[in-house]
C-alpha atoms as a PDB file:
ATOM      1  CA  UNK A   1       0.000   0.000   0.000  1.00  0.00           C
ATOM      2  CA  UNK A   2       1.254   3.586  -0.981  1.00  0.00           C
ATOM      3  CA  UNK A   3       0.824   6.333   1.552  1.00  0.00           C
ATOM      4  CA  UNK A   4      -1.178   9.661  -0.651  1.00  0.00           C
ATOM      5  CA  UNK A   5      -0.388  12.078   1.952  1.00  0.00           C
ATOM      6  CA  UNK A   6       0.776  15.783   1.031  1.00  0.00           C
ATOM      7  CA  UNK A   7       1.804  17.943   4.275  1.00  0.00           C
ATOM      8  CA  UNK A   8      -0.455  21.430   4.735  1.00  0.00           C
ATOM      9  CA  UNK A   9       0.422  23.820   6.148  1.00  0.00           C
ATOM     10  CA  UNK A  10      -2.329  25.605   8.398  1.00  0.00           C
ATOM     11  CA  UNK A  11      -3.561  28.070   5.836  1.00  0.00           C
ATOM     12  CA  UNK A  12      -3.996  25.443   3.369  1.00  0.00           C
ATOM     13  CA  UNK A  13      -6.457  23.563   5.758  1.00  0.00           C
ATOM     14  CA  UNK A  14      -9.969  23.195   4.443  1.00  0.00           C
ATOM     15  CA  UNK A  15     -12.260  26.517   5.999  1.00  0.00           C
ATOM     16  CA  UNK A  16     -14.302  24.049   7.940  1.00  0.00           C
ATOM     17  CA  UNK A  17     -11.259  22.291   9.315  1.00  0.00           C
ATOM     18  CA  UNK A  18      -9.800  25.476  10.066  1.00  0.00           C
ATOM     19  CA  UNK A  19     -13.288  27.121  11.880  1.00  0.00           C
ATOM     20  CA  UNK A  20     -13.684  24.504  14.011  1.00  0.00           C
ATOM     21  CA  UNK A  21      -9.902  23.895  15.537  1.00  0.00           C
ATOM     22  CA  UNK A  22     -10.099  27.905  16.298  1.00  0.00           C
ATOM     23  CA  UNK A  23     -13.631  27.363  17.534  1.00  0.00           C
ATOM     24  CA  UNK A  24     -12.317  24.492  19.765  1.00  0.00           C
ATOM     25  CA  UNK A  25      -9.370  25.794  20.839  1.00  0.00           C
ATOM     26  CA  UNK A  26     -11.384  29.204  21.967  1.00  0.00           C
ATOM     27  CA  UNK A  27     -13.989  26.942  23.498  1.00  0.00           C
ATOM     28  CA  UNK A  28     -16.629  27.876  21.399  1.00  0.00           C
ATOM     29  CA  UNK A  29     -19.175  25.216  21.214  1.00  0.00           C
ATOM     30  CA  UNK A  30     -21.720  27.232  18.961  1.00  0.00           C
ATOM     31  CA  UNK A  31     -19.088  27.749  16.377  1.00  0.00           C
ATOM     32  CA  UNK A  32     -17.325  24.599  16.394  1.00  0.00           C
ATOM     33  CA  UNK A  33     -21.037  22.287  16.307  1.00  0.00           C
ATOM     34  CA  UNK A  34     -21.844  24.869  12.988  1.00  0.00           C
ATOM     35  CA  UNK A  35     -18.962  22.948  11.097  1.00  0.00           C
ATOM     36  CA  UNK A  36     -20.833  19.347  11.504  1.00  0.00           C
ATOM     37  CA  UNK A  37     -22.777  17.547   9.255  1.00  0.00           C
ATOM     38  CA  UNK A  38     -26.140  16.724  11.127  1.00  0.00           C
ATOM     39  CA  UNK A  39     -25.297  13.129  11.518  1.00  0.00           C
ATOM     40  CA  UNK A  40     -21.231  13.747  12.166  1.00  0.00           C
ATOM     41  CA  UNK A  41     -19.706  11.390  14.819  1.00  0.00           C
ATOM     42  CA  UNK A  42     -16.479  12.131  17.066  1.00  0.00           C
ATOM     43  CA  UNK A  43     -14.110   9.476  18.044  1.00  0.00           C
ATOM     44  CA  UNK A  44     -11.899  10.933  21.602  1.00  0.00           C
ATOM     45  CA  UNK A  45     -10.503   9.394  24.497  1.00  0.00           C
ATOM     46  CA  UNK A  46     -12.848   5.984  23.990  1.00  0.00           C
ATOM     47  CA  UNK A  47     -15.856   7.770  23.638  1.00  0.00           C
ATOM     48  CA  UNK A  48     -18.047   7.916  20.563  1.00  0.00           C
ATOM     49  CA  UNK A  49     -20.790  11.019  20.294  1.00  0.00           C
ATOM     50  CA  UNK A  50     -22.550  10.503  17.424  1.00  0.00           C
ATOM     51  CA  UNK A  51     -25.061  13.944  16.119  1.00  0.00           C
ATOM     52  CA  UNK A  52     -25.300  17.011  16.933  1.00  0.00           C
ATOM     53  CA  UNK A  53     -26.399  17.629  20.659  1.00  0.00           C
ATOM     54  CA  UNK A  54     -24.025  14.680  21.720  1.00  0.00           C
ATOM     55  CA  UNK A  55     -21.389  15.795  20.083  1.00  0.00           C
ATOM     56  CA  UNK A  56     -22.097  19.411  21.977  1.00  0.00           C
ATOM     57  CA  UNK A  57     -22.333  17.917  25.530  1.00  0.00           C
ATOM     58  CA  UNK A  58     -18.508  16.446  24.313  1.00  0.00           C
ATOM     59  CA  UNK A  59     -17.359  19.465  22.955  1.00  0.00           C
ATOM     60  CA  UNK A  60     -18.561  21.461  26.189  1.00  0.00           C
ATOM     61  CA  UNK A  61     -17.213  19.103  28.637  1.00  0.00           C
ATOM     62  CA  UNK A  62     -14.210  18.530  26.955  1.00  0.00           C
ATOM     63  CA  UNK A  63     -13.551  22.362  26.468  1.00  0.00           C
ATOM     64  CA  UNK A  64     -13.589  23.577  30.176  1.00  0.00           C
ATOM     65  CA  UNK A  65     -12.885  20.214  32.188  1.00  0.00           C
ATOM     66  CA  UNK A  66      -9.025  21.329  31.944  1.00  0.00           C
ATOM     67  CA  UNK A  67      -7.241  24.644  31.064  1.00  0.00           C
ATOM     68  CA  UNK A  68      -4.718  24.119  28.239  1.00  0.00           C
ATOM     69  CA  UNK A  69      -3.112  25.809  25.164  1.00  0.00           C
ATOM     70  CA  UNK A  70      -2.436  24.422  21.936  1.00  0.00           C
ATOM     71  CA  UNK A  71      -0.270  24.281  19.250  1.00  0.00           C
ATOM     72  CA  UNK A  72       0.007  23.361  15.609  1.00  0.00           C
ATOM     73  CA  UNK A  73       2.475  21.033  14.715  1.00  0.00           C
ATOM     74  CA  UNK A  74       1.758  20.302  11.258  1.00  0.00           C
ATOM     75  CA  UNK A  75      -0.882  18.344   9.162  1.00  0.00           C
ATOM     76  CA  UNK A  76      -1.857  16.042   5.623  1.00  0.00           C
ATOM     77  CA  UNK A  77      -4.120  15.636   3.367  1.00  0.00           C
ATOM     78  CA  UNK A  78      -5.132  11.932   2.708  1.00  0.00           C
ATOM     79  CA  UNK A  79      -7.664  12.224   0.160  1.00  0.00           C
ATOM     80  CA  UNK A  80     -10.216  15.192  -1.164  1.00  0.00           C
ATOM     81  CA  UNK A  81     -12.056  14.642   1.699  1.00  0.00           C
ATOM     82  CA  UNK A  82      -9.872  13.720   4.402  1.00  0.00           C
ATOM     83  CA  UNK A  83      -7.142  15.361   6.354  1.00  0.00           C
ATOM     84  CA  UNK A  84      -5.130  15.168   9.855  1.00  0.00           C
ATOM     85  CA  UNK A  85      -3.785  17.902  11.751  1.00  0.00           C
ATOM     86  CA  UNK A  86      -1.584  17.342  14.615  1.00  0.00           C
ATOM     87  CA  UNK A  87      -1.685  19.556  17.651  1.00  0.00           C
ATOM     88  CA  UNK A  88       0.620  19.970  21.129  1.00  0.00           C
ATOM     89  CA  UNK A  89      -2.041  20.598  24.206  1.00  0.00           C
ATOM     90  CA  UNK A  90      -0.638  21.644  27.247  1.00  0.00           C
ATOM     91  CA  UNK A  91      -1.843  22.130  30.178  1.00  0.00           C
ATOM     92  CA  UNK A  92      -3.512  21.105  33.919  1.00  0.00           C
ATOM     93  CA  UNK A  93      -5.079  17.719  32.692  1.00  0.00           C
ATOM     94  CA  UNK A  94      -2.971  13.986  33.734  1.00  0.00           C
ATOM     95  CA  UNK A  95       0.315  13.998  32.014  1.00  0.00           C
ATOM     96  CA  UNK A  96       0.775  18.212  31.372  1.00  0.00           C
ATOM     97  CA  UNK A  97       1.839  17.513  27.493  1.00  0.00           C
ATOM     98  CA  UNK A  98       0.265  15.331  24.664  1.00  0.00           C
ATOM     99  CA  UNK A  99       0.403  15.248  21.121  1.00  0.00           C
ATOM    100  CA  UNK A 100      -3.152  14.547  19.385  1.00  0.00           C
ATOM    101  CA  UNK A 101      -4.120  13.555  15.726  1.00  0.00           C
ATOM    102  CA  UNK A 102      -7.202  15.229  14.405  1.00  0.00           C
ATOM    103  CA  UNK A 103      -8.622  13.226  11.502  1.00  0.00           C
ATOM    104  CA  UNK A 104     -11.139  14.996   9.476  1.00  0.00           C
ATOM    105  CA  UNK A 105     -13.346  13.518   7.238  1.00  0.00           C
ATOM    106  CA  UNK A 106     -15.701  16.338   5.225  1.00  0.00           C
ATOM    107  CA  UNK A 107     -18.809  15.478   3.576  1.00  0.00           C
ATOM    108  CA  UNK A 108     -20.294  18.336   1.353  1.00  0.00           C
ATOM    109  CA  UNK A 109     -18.042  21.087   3.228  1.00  0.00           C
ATOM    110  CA  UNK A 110     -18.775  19.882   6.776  1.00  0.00           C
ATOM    111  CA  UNK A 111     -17.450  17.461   9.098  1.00  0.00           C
ATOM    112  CA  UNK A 112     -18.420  14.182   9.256  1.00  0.00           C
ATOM    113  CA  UNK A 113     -16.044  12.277  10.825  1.00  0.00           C
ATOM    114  CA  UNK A 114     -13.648  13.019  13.333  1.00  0.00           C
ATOM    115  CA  UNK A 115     -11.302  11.005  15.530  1.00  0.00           C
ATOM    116  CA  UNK A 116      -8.647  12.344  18.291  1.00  0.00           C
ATOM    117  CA  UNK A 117      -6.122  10.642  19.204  1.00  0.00           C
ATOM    118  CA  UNK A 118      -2.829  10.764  20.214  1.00  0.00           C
END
């Protein structure tokens, strides 16, 4: 198997990729649920939320259960639809430091997929 990634850079992310990492990383729930398909599902930390409101109760409790910063470390595109950004958090949660893989998969210009992991 051949690997078809290209490395991004940040500004070459896709707009909804982009809107909802800075809506994320500001904690803005609103924002970041308006870049999901109606029937998106996230994948983090052995949880699945699958549709809107459970995906908002995630994003919400994820985005003020620990203060942390983050940081881009780079990203690829996999496919048309389908790329992975990699970002530092830091911060007050177990650990201090981790790396995490956000894989993005858009359908029609929104999110439909996405899986954290480190």
């Amino acid at each position: 198997m051949t690997d078809h990634t290209t490395p991004l850079d940040a500004a070459d992310l896709p707009d909804t990729v982009k809107r909802y990492l800075k809506a994320h990383n500001e904690r803005d729930v609103a924002t970041a649920s308006a870049t999901l398909a109606p029937d998106a599902t996230v994948v983090d930390d052995g949880g699945v939320y699958e549709g809107i409101p459970a995906i908002e109760q995630w994003l919400a409790r994820a985005t003020s259960e620990f203060t942390y910063t983050t940081t881009f470390l780079g990203a690829e595109r996999e496919g048309p639809d389908r790329c992975t950004v990699t970002q530092r958090l830091e911060g007050d949660f177990p650990g201090g430091t981790v790396d995490l893989r956000y894989r993005f998969t858009l359908h029609q210009g929104l999110i439909s997929h996405l899986t954290i992991a480190p």
